[in-house]
N, C-alpha and C. Protein backbone atom coordinates (compact mmCIF):
# COMPACT_ATOMS: atom_id res chain seq x y z
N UNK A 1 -70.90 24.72 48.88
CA UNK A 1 -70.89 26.16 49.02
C UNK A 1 -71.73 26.53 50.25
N UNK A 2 -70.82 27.38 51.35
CA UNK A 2 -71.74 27.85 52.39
C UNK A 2 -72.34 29.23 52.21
N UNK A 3 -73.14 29.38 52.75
CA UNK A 3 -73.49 31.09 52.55
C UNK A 3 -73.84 31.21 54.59
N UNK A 4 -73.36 32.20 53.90
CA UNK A 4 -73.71 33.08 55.69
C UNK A 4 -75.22 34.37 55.63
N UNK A 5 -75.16 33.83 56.32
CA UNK A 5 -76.79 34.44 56.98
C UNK A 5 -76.11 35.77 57.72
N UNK A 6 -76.62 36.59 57.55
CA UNK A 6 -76.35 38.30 58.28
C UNK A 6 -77.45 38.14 59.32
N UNK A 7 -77.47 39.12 60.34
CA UNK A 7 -78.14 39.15 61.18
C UNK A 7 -78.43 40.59 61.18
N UNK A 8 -79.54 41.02 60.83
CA UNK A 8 -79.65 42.99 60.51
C UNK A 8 -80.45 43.21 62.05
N UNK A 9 -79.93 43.99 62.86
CA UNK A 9 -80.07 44.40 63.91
C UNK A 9 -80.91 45.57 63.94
N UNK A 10 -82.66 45.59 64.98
CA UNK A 10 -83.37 46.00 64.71
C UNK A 10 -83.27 47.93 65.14
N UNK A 11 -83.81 48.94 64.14
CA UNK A 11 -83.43 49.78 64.67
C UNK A 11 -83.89 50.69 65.83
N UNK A 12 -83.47 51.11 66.44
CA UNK A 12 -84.13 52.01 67.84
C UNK A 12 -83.99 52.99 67.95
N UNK A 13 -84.88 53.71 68.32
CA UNK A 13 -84.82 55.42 68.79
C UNK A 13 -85.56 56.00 69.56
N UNK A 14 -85.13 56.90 70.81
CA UNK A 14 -86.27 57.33 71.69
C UNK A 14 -86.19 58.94 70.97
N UNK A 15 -87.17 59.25 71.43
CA UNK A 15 -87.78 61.08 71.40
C UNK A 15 -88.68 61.15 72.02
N UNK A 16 -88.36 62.53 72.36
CA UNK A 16 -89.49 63.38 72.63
C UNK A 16 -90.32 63.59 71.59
N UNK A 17 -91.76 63.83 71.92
CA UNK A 17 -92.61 64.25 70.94
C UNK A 17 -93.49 65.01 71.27
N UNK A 18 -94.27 65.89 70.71
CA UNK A 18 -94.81 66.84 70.96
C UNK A 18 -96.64 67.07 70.33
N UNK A 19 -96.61 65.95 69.59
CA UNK A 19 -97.87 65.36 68.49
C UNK A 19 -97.66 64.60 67.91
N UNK A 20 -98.78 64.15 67.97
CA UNK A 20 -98.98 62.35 67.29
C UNK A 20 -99.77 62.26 66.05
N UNK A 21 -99.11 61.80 65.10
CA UNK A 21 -99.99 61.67 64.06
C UNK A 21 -100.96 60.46 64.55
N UNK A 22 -101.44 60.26 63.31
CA UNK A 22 -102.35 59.05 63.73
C UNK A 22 -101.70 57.94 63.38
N UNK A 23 -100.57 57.79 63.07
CA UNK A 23 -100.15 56.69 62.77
C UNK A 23 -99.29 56.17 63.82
N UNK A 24 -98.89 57.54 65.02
CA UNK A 24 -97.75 57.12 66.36
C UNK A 24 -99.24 56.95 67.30
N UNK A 25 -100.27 57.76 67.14
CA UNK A 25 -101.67 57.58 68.15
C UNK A 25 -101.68 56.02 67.60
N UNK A 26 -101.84 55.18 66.88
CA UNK A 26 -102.41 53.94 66.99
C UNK A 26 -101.17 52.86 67.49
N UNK A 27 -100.01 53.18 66.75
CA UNK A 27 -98.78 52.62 67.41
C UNK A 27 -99.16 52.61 69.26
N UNK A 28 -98.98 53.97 69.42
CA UNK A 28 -98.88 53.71 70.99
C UNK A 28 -100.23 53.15 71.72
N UNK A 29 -101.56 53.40 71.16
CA UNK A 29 -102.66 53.01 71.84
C UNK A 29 -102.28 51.25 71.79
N UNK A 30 -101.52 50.75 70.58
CA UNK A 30 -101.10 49.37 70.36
C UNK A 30 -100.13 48.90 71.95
N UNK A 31 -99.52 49.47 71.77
CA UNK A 31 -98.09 49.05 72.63
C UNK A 31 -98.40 49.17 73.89
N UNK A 32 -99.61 50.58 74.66
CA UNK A 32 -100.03 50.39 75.18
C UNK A 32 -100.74 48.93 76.02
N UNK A 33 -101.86 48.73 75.15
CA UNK A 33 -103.06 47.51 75.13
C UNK A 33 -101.50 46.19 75.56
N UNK A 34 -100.75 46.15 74.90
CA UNK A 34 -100.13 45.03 74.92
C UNK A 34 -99.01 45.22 76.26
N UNK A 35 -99.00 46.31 76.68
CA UNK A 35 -97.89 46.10 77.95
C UNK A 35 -99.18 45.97 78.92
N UNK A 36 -100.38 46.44 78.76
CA UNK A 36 -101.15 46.36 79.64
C UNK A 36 -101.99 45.04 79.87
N UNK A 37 -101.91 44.24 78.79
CA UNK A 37 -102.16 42.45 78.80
C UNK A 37 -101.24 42.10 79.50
N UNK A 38 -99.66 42.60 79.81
CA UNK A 38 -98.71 41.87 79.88
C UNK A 38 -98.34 41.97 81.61
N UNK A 39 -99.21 42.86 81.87
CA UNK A 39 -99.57 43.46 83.22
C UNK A 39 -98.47 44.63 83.96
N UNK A 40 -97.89 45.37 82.92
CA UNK A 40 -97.39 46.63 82.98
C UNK A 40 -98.10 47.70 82.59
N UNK A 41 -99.09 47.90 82.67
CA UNK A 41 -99.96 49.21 82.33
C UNK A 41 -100.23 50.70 82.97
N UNK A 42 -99.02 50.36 84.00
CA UNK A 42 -99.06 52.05 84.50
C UNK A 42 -100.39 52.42 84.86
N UNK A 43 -101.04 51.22 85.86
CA UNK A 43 -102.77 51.86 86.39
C UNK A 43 -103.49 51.07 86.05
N UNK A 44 -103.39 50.50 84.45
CA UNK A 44 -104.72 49.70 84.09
C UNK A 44 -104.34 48.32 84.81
N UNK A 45 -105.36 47.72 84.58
CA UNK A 45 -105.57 46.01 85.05
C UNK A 45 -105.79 45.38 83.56
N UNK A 46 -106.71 46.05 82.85
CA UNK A 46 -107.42 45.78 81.72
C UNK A 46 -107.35 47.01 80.64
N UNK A 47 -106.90 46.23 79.36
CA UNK A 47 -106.95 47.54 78.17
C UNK A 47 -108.92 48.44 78.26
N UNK A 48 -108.44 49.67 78.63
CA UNK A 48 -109.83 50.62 78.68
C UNK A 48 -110.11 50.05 77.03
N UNK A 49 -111.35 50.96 76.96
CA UNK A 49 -111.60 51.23 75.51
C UNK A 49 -110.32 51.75 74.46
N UNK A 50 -110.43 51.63 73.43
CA UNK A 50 -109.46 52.07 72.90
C UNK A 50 -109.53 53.74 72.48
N UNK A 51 -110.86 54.39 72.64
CA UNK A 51 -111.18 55.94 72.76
C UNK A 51 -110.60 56.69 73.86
N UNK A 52 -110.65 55.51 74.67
CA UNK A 52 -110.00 56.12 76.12
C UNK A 52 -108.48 56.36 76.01
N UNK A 53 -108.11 55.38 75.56
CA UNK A 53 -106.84 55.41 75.54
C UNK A 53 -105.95 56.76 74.34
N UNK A 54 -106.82 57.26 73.18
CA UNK A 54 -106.56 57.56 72.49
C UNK A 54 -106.86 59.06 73.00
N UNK A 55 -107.99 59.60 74.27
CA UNK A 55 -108.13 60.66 74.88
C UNK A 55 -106.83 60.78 75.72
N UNK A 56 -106.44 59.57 75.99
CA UNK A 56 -105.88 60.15 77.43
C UNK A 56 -104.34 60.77 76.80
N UNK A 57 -103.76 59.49 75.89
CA UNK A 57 -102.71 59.84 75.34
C UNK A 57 -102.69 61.62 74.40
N UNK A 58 -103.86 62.00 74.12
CA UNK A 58 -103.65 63.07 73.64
C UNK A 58 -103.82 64.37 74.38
N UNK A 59 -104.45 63.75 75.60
CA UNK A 59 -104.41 64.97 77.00
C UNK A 59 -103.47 64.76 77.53
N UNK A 60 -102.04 64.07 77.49
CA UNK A 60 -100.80 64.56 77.95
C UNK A 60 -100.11 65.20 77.36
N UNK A 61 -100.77 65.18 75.85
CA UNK A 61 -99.42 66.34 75.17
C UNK A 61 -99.84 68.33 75.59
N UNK A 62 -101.37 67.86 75.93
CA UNK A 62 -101.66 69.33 76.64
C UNK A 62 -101.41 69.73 77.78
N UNK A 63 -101.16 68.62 78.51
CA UNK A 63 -100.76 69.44 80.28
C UNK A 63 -98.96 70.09 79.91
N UNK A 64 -98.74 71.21 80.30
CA UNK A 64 -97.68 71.87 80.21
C UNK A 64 -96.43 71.07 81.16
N UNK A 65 -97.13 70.94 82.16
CA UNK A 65 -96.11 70.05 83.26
C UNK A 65 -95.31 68.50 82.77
N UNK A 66 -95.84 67.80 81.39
CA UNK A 66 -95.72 66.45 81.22
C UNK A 66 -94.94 66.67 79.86
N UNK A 67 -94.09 65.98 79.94
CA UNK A 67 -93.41 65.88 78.24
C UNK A 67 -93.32 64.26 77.61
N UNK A 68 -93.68 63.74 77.32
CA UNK A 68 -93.84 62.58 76.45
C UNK A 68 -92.72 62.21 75.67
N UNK A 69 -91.94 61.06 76.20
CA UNK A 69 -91.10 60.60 75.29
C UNK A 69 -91.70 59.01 75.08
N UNK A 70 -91.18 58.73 73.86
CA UNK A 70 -91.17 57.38 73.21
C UNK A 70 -90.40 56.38 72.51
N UNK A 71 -90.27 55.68 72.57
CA UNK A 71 -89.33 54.47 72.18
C UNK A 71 -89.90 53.60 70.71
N UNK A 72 -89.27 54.15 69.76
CA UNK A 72 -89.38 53.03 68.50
C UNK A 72 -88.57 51.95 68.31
N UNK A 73 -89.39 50.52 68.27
CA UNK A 73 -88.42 49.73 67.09
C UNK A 73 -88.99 49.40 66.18
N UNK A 74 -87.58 50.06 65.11
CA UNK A 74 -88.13 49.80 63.26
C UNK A 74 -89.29 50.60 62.93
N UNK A 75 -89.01 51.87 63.65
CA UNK A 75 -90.36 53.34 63.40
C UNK A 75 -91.39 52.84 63.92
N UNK A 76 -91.56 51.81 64.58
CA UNK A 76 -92.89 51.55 65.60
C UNK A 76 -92.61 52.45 66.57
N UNK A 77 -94.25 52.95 67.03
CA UNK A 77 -93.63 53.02 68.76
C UNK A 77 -93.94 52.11 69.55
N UNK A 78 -93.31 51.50 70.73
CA UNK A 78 -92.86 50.16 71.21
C UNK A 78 -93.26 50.79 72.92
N UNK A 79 -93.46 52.07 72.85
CA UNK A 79 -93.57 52.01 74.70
C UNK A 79 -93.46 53.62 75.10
N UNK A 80 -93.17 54.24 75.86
CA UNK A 80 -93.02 55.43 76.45
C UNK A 80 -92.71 55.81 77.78
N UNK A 81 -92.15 57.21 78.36
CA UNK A 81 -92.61 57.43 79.69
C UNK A 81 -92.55 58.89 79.41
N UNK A 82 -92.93 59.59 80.62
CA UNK A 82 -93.39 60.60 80.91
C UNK A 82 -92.31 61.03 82.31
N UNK A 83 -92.11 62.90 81.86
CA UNK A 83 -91.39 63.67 82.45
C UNK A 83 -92.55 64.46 83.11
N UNK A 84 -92.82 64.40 84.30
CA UNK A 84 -93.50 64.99 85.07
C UNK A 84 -93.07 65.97 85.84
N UNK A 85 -93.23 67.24 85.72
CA UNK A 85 -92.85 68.71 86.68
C UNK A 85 -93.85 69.27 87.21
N UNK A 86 -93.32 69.67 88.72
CA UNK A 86 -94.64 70.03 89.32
C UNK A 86 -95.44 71.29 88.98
N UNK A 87 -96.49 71.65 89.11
CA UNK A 87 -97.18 73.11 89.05
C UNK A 87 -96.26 74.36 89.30
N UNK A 88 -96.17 74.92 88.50
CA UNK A 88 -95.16 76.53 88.86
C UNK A 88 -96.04 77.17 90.39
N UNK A 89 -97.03 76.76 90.64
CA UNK A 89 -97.26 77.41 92.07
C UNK A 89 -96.75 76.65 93.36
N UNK A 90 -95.80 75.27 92.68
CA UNK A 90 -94.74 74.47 93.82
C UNK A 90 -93.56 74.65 93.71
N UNK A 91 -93.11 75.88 93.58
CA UNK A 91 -91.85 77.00 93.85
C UNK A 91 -90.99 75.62 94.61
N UNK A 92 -91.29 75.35 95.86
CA UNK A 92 -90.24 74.89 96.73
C UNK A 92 -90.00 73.28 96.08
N UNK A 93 -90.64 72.70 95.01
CA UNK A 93 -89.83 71.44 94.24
C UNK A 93 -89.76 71.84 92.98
N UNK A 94 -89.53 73.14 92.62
CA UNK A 94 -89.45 73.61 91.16
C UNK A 94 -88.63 72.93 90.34
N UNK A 95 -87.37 71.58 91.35
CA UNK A 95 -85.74 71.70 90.40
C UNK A 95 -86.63 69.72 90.90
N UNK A 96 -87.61 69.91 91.08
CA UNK A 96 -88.04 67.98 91.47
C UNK A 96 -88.72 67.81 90.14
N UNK A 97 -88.39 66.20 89.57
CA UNK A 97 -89.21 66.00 88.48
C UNK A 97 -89.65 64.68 88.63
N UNK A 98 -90.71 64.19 88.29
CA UNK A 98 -91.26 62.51 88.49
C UNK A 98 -91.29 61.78 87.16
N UNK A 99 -90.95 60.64 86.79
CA UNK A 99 -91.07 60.09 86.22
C UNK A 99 -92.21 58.90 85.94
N UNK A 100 -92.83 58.76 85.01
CA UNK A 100 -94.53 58.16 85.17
C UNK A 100 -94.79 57.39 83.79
N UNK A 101 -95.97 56.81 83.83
CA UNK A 101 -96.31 55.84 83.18
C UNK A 101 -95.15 55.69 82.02
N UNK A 102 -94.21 54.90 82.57
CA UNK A 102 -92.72 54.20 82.03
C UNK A 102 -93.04 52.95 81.15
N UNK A 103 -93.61 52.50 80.14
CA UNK A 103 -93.72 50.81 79.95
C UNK A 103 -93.37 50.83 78.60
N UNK A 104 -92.78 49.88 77.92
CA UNK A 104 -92.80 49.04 76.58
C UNK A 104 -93.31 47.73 76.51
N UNK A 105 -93.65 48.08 75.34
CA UNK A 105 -94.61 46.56 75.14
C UNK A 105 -93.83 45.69 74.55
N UNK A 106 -94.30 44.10 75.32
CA UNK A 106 -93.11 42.89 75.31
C UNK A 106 -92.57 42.49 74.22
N UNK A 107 -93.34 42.33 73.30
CA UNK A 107 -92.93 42.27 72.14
C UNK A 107 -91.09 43.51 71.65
N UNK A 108 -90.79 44.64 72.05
CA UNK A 108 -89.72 45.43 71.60
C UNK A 108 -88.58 45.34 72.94
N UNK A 109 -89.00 44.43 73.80
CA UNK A 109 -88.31 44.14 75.34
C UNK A 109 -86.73 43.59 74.46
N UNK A 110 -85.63 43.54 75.64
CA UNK A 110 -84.46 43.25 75.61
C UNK A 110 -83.76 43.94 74.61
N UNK A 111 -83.85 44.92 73.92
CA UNK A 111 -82.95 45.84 73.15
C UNK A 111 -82.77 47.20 73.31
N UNK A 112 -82.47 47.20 74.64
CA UNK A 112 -82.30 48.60 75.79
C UNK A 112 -83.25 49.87 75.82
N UNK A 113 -84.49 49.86 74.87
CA UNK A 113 -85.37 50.62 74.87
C UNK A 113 -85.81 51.68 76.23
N UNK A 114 -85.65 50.75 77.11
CA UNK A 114 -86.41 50.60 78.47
C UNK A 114 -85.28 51.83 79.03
N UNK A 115 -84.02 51.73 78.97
CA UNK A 115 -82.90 52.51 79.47
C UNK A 115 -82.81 53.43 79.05
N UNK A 116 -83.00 53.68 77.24
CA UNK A 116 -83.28 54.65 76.57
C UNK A 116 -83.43 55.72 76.95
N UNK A 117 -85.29 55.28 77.25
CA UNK A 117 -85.61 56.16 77.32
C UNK A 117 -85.87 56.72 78.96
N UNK A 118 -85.39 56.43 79.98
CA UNK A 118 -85.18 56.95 81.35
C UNK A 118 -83.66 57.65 81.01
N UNK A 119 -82.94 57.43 80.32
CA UNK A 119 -81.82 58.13 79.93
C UNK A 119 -82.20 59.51 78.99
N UNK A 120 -82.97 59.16 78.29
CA UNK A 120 -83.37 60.64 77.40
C UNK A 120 -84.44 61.55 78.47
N UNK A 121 -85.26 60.78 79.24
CA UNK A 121 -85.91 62.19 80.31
C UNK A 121 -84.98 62.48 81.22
N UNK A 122 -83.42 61.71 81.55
CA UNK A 122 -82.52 62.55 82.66
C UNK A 122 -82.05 63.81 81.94
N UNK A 123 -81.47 63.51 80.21
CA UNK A 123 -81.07 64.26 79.89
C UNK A 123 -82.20 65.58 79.81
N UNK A 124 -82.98 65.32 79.53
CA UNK A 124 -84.35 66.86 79.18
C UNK A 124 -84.51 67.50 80.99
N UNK A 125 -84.36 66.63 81.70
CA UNK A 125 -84.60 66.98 83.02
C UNK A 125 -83.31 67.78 83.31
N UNK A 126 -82.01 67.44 83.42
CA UNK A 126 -81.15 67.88 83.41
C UNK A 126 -81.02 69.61 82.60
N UNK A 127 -81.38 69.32 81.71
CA UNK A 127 -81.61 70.79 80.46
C UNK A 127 -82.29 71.73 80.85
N UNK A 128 -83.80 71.24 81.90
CA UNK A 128 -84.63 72.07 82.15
C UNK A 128 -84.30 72.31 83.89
N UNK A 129 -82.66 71.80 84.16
CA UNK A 129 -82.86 72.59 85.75
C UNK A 129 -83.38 71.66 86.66
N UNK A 130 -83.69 70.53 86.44
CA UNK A 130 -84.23 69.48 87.63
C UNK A 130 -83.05 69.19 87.97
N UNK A 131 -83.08 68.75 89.25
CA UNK A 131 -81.95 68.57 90.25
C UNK A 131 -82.29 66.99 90.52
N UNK A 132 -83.64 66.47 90.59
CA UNK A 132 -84.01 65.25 91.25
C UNK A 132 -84.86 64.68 91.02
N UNK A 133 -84.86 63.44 90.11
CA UNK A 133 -85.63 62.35 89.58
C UNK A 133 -86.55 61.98 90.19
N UNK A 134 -87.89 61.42 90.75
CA UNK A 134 -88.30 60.54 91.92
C UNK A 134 -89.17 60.21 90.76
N UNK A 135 -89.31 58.15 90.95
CA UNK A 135 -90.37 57.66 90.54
C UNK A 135 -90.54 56.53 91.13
N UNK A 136 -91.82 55.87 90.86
CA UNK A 136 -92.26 54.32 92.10
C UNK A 136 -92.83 53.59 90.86
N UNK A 137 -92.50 52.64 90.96
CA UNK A 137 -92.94 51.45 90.55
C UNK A 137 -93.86 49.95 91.48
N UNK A 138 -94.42 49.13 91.13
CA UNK A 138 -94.92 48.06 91.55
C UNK A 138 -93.89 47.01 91.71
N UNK A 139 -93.63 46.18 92.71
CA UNK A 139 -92.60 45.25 93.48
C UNK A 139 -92.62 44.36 92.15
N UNK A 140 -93.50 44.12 91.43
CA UNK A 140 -93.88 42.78 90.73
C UNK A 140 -93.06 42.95 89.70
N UNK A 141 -92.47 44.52 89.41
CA UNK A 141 -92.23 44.75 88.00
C UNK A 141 -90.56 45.10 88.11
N UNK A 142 -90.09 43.32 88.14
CA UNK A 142 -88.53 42.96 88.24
C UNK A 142 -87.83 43.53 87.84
N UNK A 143 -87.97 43.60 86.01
CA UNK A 143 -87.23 44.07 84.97
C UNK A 143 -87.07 45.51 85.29
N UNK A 144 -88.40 45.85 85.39
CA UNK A 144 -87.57 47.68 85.31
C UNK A 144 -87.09 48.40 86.84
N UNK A 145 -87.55 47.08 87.79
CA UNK A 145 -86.72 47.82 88.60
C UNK A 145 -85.21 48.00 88.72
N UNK A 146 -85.01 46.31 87.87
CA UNK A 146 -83.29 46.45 87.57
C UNK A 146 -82.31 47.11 86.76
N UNK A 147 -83.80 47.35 85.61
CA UNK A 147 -83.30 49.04 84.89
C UNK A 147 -82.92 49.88 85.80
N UNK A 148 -84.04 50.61 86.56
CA UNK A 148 -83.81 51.70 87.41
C UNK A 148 -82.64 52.01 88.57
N UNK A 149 -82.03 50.57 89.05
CA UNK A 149 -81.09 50.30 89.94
C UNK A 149 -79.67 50.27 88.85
N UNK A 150 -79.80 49.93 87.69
CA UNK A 150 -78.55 49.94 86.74
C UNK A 150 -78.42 51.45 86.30
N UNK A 151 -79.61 52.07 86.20
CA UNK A 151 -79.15 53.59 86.22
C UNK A 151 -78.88 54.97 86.94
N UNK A 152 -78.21 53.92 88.22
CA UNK A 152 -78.24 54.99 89.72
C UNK A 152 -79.38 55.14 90.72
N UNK A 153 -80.75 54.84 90.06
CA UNK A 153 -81.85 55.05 91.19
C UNK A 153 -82.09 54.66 92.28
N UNK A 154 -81.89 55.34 93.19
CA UNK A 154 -81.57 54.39 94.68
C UNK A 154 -82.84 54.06 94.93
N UNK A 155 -83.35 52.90 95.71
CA UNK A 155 -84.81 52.90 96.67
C UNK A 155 -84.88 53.31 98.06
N UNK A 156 -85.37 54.47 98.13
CA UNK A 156 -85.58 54.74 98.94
C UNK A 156 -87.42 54.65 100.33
N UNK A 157 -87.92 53.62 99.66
CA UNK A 157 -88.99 53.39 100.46
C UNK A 157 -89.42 52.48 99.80
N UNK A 158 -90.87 51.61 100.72
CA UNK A 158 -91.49 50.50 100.57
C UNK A 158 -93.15 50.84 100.70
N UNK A 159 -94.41 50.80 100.36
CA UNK A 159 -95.13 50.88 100.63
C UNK A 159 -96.35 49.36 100.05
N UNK A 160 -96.66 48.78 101.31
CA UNK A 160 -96.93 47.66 101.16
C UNK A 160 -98.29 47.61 100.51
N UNK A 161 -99.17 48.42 100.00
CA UNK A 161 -100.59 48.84 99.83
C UNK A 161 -100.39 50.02 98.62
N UNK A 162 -99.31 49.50 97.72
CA UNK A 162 -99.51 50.27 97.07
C UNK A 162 -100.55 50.27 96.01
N UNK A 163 -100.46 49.24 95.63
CA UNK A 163 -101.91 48.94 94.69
C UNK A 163 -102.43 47.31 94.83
N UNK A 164 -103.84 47.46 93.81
CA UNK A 164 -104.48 46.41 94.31
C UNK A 164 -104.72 45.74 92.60
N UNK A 165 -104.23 44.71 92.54
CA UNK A 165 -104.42 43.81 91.01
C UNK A 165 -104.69 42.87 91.46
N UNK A 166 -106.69 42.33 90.95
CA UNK A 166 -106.89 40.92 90.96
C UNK A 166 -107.29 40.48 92.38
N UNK A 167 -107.73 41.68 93.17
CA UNK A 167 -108.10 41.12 94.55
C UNK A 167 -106.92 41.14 95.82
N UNK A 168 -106.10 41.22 95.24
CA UNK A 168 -104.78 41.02 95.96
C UNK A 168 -103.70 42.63 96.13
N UNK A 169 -103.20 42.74 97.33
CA UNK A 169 -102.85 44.30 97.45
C UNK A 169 -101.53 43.91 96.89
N UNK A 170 -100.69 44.75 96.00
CA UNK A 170 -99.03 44.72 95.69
C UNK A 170 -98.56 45.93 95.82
N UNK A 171 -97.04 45.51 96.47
CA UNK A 171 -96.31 46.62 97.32
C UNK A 171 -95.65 47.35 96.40
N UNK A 172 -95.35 48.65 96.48
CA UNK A 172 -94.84 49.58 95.87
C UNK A 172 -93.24 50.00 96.51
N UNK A 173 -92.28 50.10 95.27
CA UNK A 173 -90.95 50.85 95.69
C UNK A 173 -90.98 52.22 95.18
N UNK A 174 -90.16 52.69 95.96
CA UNK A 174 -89.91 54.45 95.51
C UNK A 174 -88.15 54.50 95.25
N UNK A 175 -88.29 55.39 94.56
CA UNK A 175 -86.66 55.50 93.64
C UNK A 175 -86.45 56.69 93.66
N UNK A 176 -85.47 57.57 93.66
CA UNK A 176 -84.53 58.90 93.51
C UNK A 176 -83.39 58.69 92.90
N UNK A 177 -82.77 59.68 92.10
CA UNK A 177 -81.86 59.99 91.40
C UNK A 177 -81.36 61.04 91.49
N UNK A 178 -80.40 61.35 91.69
CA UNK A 178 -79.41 63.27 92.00
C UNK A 178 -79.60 63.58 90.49
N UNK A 179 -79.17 64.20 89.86
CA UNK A 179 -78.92 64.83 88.59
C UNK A 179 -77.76 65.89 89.28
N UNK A 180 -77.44 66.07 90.10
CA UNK A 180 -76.16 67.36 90.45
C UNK A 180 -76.07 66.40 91.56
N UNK A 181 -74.70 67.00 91.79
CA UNK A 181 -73.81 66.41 92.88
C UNK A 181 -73.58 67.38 93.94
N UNK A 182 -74.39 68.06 94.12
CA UNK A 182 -74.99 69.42 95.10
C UNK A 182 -74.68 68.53 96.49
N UNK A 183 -74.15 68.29 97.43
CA UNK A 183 -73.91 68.05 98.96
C UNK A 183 -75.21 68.18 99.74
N UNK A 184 -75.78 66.55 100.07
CA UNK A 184 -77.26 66.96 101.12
C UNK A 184 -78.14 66.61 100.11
N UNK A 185 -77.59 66.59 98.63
CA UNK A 185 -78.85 66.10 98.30
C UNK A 185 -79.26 64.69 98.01
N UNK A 186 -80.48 64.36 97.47
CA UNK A 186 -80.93 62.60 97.37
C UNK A 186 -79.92 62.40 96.04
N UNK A 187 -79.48 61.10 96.66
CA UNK A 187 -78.39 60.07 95.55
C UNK A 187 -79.04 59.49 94.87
C-alpha cells in the first residue's frame, strides 16, 4: 500500500497596514534582525538594539508621507517596503513616489513575496495619482534587482559610492517605473 504525501503550500499575503499590534511589532522587528544578518537591511550593517528598531518601525506609521506595506507567510510578517511621497510643499513631484526600505527575511524568500509586495505599492501609488516609481538599491543585492527588472523598472543610473559595508565602498543602482503611459515620461 502506497500513500501519497500532499504538499500544503505555504500561505501569503501582502497589506498595507496602518498599526501594529505587538504581535506584527515583534514579527517585523524579527524579520527585520534576520534580513539584516543576511545583509539586506535597508541601512543597517548590524541588527540596532531591538528598542530601536521597535521606535523606528513605529515612527513610520506616523510620518503622513510613508505607507507601510508587509508581506506574511502563514500570518508571519516575513519583510516589508515602504511607499514614500514627497512633502505637499514639493508641488512640482507631487505625482513622484519612492520606494524604500524593501527587504524580506531569508527564511520566507522564493515564494514571490518580494514581487508582492512592489506590486501592491504600484497599485496604492497608482490610486493615489503617482505617475512615477523611483527607487535604488545596492549592486550586491542580485535578487531584488531581478525582481525590480522583472517588474518593468528600468536602471537608470550607477553611483559607485553609494554606500560603505565593512570598510569597503558598494555601488548603488537607481530604477524608475511609468505608472501612465503619458509621452516624455520615465519608462
Amino acid at each position: 500500500m502506497s500513500e501519497r504525501l500532499s504538499v500544503i503550500e505555504p500561505l501569503t499575503a501582502v497589506e498595507r497596514i496602518e498599526s501594529l499590534s505587538g504581535r506584527d511589532l515583534h514579527d517585523l522587528c524579527d524579520a527585520t534582525e534576520a534580513a539584516i544578518d543576511a545583509g539586506g537591511g535597508f541601512g543597517w550593517l548590524s541588527p540596532p538594539p531591538r528598542q530601536t528598531l521597535e521606535t523606528y518601525w513605529k515612527g513610520v506609521l506616523l510620518v503622513p508621507e510613508r505607507k507601510l506595506f508587509v508581506a506574511r507567510l502563514d500570518k508571519v510578517i516575513a519583510g516589508s517596503a515602504q511607499l514614500q511621497r514627497n512633502a505637499r510643499n514639493n508641488e512640482a513631484q507631487a505625482e513622484v513616489g519612492q520606494i524604500t526600505s524593501h527587504f524580506l527575511a531569508p527564511w520566507a524568500r522564493g515564494h514571490g513575496l518580494a514581487g508582492q509586495m512592489i506590486e501592491a505599492i504600484e497599485a496604492a501609488a497608482r490610486a493615489a495619482g503617482v505617475k512615477v516609481l523611483n527607487l535604488d538599491v545596492r549592486e550586491t543585492q542580485e535578487r531584488a534587482i531581478q525582481v525590480y527588472q522583472s517588474l518593468g523598472f528600468k536602471q537608470w543610473g550607477h553611483h559607485p559610492r553609494y554606500a560603505r559595508a565593512d570598510g569597503t565602498w558598494v555601488g548603488g543602482l537607481y530604477f524608475t517605473k511609468s505608472l501612465d503611459q503619458e509621452e516624455g515620461s520615465a519608462a
